[in-house]
Protein backbone atom coordinates (compact mmCIF):
# COMPACT_ATOMS: atom_id res chain seq x y z
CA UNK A 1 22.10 -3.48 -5.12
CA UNK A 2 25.09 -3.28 -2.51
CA UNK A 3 25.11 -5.09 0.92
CA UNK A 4 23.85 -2.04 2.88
CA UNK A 5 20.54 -0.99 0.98
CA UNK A 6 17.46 -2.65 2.39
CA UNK A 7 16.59 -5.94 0.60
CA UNK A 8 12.99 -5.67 2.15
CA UNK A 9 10.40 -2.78 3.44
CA UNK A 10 8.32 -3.97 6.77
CA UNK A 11 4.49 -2.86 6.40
CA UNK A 12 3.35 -2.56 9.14
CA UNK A 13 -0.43 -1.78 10.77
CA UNK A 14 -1.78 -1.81 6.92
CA UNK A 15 -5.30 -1.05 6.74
CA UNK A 16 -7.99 -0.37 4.04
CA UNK A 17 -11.53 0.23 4.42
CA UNK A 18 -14.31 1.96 2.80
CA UNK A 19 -16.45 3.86 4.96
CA UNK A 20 -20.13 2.72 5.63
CA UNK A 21 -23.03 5.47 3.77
CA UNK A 22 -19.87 7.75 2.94
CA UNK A 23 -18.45 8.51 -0.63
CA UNK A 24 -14.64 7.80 0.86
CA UNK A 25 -12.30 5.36 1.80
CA UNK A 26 -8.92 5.11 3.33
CA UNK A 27 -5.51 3.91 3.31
CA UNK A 28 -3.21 3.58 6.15
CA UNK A 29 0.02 1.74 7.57
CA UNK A 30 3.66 2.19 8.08
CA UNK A 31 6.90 1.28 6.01
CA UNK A 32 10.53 1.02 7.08
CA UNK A 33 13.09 -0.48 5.50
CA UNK A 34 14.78 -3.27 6.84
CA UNK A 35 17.79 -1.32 7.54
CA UNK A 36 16.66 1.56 8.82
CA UNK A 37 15.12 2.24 12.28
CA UNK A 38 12.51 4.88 10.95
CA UNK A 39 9.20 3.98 10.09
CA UNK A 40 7.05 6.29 7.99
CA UNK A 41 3.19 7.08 8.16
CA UNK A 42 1.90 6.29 4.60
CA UNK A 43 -2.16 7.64 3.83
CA UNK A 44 -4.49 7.63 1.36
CA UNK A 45 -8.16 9.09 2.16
CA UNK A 46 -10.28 9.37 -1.23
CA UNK A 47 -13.66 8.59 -2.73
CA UNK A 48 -14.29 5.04 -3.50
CA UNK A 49 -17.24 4.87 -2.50
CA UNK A 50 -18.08 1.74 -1.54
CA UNK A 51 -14.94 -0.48 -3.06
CA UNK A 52 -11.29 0.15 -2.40
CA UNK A 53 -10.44 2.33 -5.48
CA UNK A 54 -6.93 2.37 -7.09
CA UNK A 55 -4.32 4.61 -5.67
CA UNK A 56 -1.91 6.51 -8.24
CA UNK A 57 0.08 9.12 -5.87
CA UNK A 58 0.04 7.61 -2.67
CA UNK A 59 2.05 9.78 -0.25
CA UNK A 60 3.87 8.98 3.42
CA UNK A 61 5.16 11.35 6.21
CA UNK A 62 8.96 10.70 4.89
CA UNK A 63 8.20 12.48 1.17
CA UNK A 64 11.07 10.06 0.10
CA UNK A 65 8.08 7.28 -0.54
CA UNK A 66 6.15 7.23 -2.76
CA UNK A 67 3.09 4.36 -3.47
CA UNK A 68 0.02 2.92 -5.67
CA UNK A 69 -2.48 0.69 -5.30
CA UNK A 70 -3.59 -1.16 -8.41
CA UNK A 71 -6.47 -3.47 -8.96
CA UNK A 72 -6.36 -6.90 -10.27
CA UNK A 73 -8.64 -8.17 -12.54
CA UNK A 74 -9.53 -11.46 -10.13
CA UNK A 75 -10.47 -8.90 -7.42
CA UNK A 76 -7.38 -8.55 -5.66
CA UNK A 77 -5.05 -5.18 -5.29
CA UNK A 78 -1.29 -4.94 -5.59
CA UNK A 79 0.75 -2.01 -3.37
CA UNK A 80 3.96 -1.06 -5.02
CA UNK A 81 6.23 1.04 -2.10
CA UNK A 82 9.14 3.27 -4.01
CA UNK A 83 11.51 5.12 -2.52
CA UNK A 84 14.95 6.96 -4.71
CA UNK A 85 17.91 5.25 -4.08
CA UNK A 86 19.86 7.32 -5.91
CA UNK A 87 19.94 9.44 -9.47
CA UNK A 88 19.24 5.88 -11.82
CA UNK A 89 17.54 3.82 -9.29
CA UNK A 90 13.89 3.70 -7.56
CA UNK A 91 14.26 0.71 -4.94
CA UNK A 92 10.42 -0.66 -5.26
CA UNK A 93 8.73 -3.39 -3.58
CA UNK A 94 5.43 -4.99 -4.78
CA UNK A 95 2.88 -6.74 -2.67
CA UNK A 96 0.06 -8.64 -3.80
CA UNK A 97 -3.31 -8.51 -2.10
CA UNK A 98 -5.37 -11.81 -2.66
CA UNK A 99 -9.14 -11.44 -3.21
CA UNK A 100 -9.83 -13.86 -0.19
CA UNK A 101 -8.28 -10.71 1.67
CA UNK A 102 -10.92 -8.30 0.80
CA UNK A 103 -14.13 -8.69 2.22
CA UNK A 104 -17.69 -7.57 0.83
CA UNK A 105 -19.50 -6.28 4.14
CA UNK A 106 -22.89 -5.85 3.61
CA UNK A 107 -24.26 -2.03 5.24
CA UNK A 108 -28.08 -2.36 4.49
CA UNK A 109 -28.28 0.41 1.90
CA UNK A 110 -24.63 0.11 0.95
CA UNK A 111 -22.12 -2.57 0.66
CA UNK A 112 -18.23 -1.69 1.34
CA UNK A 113 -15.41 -3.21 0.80
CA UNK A 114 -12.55 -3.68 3.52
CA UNK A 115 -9.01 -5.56 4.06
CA UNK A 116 -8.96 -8.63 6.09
CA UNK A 117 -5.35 -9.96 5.68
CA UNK A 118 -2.47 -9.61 7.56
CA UNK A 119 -1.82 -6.35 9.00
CA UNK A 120 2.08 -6.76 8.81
CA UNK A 121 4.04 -7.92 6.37
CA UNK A 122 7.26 -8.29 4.37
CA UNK A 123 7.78 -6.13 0.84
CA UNK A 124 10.74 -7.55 -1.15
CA UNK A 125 12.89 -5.13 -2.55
CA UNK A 126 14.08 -4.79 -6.38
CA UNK A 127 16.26 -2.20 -8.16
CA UNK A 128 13.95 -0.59 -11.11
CA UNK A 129 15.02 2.57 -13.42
CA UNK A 130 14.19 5.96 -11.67
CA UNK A 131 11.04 7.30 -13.75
């Protein structure tokens, strides 16, 4: 990667959180590069319905991004941010989600799942093929 690409995305106001005695849940924060001054809006709003489902076409405000939310097998999530940096190369940052930073809140009927870690927080930034 050359000096002036962005070695790191900011995330920024991340939340997830299924909604209580509803079928849906939601995805929201923010994403700027490190070298740029322009954050974009990045949602997700899509049946869970109780636990934080996977996300496979994640879309922001800038349609340059792209992102995913995958689930872990010890409970935890990872969000992968892409975004073309040119022809041959997707710059893509992954962030893992610990377990400890999803909490099981109990509804009566329902139980739902919702993030409890940091709402901002550094992406590092690696060079992958363009797919």
């Amino acid at each position: 990667m050359g000096k002036r690409q962005a070695t790191f995305y900011e995330v920024s106001k991340f939340d997830a959180d299924c909604i209580p005695h509803s079928t849906y849940c939601a995805y929201n924060f923010t994403v700027v590069p490190e070298s740029s001054m322009f954050p974009t809006l990045c949602t997700a709003f899509l049946q869970g319905p109780d636990y934080l489902p996977a996300v496979t076409n994640g879309t922001c405000d800038n349609i340059a991004y792209t992102w995913t939310v995958n689930k872990l097998a010890e409970g935890g999530l990872n969000l992968t941010i892409k975004t073309p940096f040119n022809a041959r190369l997707d710059l893509t940052g992954v962030h893992a989600i610990a377990a400890d930073e999803i909490e099981l809140e109990n509804n009566g009927a329902v139980r739902t799942q919702h993030y409890i870690g940091a709402a901002n927080f550094t992406v590092p930034i690696t060079g992958t093929p363009s797919s």
